[in-house]
C-alpha atoms as a PDB file:
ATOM      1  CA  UNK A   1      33.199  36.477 135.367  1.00  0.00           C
ATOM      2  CA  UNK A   2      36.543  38.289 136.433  1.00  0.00           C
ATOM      3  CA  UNK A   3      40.259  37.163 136.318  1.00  0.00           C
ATOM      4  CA  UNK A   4      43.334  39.007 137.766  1.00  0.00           C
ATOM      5  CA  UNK A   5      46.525  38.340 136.636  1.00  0.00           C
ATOM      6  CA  UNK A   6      50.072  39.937 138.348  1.00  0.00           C
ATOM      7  CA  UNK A   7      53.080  39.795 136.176  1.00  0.00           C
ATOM      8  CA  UNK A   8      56.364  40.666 137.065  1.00  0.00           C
ATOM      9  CA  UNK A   9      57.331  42.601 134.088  1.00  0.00           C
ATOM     10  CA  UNK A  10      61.180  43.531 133.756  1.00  0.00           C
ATOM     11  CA  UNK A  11      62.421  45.342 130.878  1.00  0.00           C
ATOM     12  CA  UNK A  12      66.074  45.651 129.506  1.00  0.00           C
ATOM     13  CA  UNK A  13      68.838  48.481 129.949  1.00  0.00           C
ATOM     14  CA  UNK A  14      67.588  51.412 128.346  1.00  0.00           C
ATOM     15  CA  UNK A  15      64.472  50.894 128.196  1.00  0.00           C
ATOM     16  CA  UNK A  16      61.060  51.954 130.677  1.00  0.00           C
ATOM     17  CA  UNK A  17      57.375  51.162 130.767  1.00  0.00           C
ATOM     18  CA  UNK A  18      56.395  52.517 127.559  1.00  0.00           C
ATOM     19  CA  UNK A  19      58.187  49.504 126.011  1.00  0.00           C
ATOM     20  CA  UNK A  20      56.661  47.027 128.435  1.00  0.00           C
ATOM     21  CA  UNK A  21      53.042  49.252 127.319  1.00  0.00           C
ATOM     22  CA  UNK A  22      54.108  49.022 123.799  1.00  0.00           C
ATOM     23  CA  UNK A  23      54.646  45.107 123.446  1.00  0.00           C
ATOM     24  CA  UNK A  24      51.270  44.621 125.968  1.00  0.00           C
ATOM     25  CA  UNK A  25      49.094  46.363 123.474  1.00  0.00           C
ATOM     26  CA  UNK A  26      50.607  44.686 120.538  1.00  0.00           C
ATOM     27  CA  UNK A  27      49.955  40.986 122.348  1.00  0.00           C
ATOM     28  CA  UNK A  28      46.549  42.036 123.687  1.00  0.00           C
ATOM     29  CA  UNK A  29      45.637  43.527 120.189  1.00  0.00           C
ATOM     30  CA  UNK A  30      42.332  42.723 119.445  1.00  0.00           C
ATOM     31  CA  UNK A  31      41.204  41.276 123.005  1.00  0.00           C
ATOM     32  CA  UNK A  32      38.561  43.431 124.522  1.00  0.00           C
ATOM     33  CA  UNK A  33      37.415  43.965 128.170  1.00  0.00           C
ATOM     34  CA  UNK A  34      41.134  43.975 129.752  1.00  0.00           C
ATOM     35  CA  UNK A  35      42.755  46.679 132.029  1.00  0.00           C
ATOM     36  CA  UNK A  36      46.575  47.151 132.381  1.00  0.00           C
ATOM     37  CA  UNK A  37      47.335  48.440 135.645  1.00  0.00           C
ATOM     38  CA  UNK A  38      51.440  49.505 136.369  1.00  0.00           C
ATOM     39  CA  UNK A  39      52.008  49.309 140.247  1.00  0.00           C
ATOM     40  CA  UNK A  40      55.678  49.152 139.962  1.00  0.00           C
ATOM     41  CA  UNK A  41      57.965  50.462 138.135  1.00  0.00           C
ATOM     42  CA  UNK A  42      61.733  50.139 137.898  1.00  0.00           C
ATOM     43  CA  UNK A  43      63.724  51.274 134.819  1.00  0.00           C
ATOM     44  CA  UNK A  44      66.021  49.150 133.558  1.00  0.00           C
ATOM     45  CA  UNK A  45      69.495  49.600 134.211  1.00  0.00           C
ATOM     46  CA  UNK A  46      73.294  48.590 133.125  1.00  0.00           C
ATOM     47  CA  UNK A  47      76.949  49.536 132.754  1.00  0.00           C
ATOM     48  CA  UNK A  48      78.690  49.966 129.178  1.00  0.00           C
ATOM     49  CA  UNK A  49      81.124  47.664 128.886  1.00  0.00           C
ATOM     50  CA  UNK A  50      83.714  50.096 127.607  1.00  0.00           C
ATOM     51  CA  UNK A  51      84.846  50.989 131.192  1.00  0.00           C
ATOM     52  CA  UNK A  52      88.640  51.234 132.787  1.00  0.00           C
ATOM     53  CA  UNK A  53      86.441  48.108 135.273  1.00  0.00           C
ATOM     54  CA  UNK A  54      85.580  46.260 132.731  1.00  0.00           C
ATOM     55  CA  UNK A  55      88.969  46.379 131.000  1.00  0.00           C
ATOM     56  CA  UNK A  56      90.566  45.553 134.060  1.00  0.00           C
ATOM     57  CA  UNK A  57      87.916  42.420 134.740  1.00  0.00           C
ATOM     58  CA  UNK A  58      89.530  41.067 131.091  1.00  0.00           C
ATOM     59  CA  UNK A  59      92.806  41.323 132.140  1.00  0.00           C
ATOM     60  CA  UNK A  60      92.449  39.736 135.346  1.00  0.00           C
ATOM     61  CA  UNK A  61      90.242  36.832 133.680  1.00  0.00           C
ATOM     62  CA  UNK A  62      92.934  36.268 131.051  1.00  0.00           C
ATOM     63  CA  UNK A  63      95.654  35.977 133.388  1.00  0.00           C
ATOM     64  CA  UNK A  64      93.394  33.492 135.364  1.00  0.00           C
ATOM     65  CA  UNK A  65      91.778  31.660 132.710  1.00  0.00           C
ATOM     66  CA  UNK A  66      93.493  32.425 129.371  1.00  0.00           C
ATOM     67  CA  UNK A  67      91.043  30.466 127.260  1.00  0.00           C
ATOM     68  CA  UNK A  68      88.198  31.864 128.973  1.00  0.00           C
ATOM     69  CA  UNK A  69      86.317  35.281 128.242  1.00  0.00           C
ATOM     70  CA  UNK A  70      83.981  37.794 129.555  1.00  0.00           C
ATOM     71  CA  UNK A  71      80.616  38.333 128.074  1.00  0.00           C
ATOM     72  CA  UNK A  72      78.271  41.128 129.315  1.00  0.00           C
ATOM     73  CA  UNK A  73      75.097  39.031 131.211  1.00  0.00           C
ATOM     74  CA  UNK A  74      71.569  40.690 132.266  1.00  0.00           C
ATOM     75  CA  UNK A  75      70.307  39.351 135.412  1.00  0.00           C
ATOM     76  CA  UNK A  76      66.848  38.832 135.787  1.00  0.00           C
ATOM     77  CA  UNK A  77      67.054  39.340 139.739  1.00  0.00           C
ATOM     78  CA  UNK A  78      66.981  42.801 141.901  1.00  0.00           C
ATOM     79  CA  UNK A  79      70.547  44.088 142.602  1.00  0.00           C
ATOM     80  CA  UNK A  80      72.008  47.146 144.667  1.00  0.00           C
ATOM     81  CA  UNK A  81      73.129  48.708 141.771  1.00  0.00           C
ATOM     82  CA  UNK A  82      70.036  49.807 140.441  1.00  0.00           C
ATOM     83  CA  UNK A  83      70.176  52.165 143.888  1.00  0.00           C
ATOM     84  CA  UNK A  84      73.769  53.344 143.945  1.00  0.00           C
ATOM     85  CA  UNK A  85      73.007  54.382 139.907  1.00  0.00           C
ATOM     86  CA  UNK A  86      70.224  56.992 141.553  1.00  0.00           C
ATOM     87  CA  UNK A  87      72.449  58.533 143.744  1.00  0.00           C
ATOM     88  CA  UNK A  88      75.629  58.205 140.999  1.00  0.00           C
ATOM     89  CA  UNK A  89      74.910  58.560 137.687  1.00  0.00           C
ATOM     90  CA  UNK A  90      78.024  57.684 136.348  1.00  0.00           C
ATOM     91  CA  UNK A  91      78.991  54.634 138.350  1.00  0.00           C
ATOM     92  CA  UNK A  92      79.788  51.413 136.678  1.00  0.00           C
ATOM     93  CA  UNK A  93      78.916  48.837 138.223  1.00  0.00           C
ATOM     94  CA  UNK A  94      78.802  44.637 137.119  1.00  0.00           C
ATOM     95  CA  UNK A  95      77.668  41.873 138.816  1.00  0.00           C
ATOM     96  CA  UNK A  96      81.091  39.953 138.790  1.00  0.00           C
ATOM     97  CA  UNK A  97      81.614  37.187 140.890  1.00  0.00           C
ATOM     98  CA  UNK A  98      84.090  34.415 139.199  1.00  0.00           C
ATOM     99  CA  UNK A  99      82.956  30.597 139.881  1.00  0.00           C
ATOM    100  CA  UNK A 100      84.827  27.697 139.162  1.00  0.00           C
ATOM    101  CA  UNK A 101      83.122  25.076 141.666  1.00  0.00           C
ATOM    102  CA  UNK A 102      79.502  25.876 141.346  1.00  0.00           C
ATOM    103  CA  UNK A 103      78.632  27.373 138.132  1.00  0.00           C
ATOM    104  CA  UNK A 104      75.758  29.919 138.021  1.00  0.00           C
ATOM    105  CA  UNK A 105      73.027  27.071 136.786  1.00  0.00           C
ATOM    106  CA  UNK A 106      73.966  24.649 139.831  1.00  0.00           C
ATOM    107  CA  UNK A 107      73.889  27.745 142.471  1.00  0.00           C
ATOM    108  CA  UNK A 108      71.386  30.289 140.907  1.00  0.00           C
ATOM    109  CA  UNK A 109      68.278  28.296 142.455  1.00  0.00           C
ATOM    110  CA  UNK A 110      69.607  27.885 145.889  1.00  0.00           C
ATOM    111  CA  UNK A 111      70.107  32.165 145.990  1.00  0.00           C
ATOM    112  CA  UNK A 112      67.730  33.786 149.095  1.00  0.00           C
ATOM    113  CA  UNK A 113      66.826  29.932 149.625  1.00  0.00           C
ATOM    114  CA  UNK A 114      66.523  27.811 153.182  1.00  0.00           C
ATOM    115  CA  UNK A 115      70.065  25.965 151.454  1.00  0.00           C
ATOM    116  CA  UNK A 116      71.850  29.056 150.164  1.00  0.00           C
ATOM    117  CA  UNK A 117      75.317  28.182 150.050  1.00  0.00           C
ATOM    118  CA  UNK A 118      78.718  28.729 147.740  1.00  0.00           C
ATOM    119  CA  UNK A 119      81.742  26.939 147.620  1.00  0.00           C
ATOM    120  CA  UNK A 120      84.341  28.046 149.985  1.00  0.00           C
ATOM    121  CA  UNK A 121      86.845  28.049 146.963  1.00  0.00           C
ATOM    122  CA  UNK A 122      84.895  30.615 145.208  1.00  0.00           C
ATOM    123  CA  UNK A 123      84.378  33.337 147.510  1.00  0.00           C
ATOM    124  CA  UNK A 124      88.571  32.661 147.942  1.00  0.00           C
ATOM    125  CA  UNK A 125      88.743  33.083 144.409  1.00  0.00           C
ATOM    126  CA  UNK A 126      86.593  36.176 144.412  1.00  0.00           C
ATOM    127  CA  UNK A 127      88.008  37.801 146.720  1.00  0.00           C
ATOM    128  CA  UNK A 128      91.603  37.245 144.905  1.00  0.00           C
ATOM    129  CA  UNK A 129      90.081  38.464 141.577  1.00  0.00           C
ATOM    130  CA  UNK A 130      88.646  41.371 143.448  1.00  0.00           C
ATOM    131  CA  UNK A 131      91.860  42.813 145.002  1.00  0.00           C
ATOM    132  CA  UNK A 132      93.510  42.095 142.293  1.00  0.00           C
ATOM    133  CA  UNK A 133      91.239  44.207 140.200  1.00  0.00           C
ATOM    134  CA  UNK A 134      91.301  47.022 142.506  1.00  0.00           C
ATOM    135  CA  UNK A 135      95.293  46.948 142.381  1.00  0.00           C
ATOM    136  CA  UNK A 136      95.028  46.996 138.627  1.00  0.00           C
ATOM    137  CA  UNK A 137      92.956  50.300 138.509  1.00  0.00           C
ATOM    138  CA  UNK A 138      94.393  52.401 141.558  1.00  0.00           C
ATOM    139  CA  UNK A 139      97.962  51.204 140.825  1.00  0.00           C
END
């Protein structure tokens, strides 16, 4: 006579519950005899992409890959950043990690997983794009 259904409800940037509430009551309009419970919630949360990091991410990509670009991604996973944003309001902070051996479709299923793995050649690369990055900005 009962059902219960859990959903994992994550909402973009800039936006909180009431827009998860909002879009619930329009899909649910007209259905009687529900209850929408919120155990949960997490606010959704980004960087602008007009930031000295991001500039510096551009410049580091085009000198690496000059027919390549960065676009601005949401990730529909849990990071760290969503933390260090509480306690700093104004950091900026982007989930880069450059791949050229396993793109993000061929590893993104194997993250937190028994066969987690990356290719040795990308964390090298990484961790080149990363210092290089950081000399960019301090100088």
């Amino acid at each position: 006579a009962s059902a219960k259904l859990t959903v994992d409800c994550r909402v973009p940037p800039g936006h909180a519950d009431a827009t998860a509430r909002r879009r619930l009551a329009e899909m649910l309009d007209g259905i009687d005899g529900h209850e929408v419970t919120f155990t949960d919630v997490v606010v959704g949360n980004g960087s602008p992409v007009d930031s000295p990091l991001y500039e510096a991410i551009e410049r580091w990509i085009g000198h690496e890959e000059p027919d390549a670009r960065v676009v601005p991604t949401m990730l529909p996973a849990f990071t760290d950043s969503r933390t260090f944003r509480n306690a700093f309001p104004d950091i900026v902070a982007y989930g880069f990690f450059p791949q050229r051996e396993m793109n993000l479709y061929d590893s993104w299923g194997m993250v937190h997983g028994a066969d987690e793995r990356i290719a040795a050649a990308d964390v090298e690369w990484a961790a080149r794009a990363y210092a290089a990055i950081a000399r960019d900005l301090l100088g």
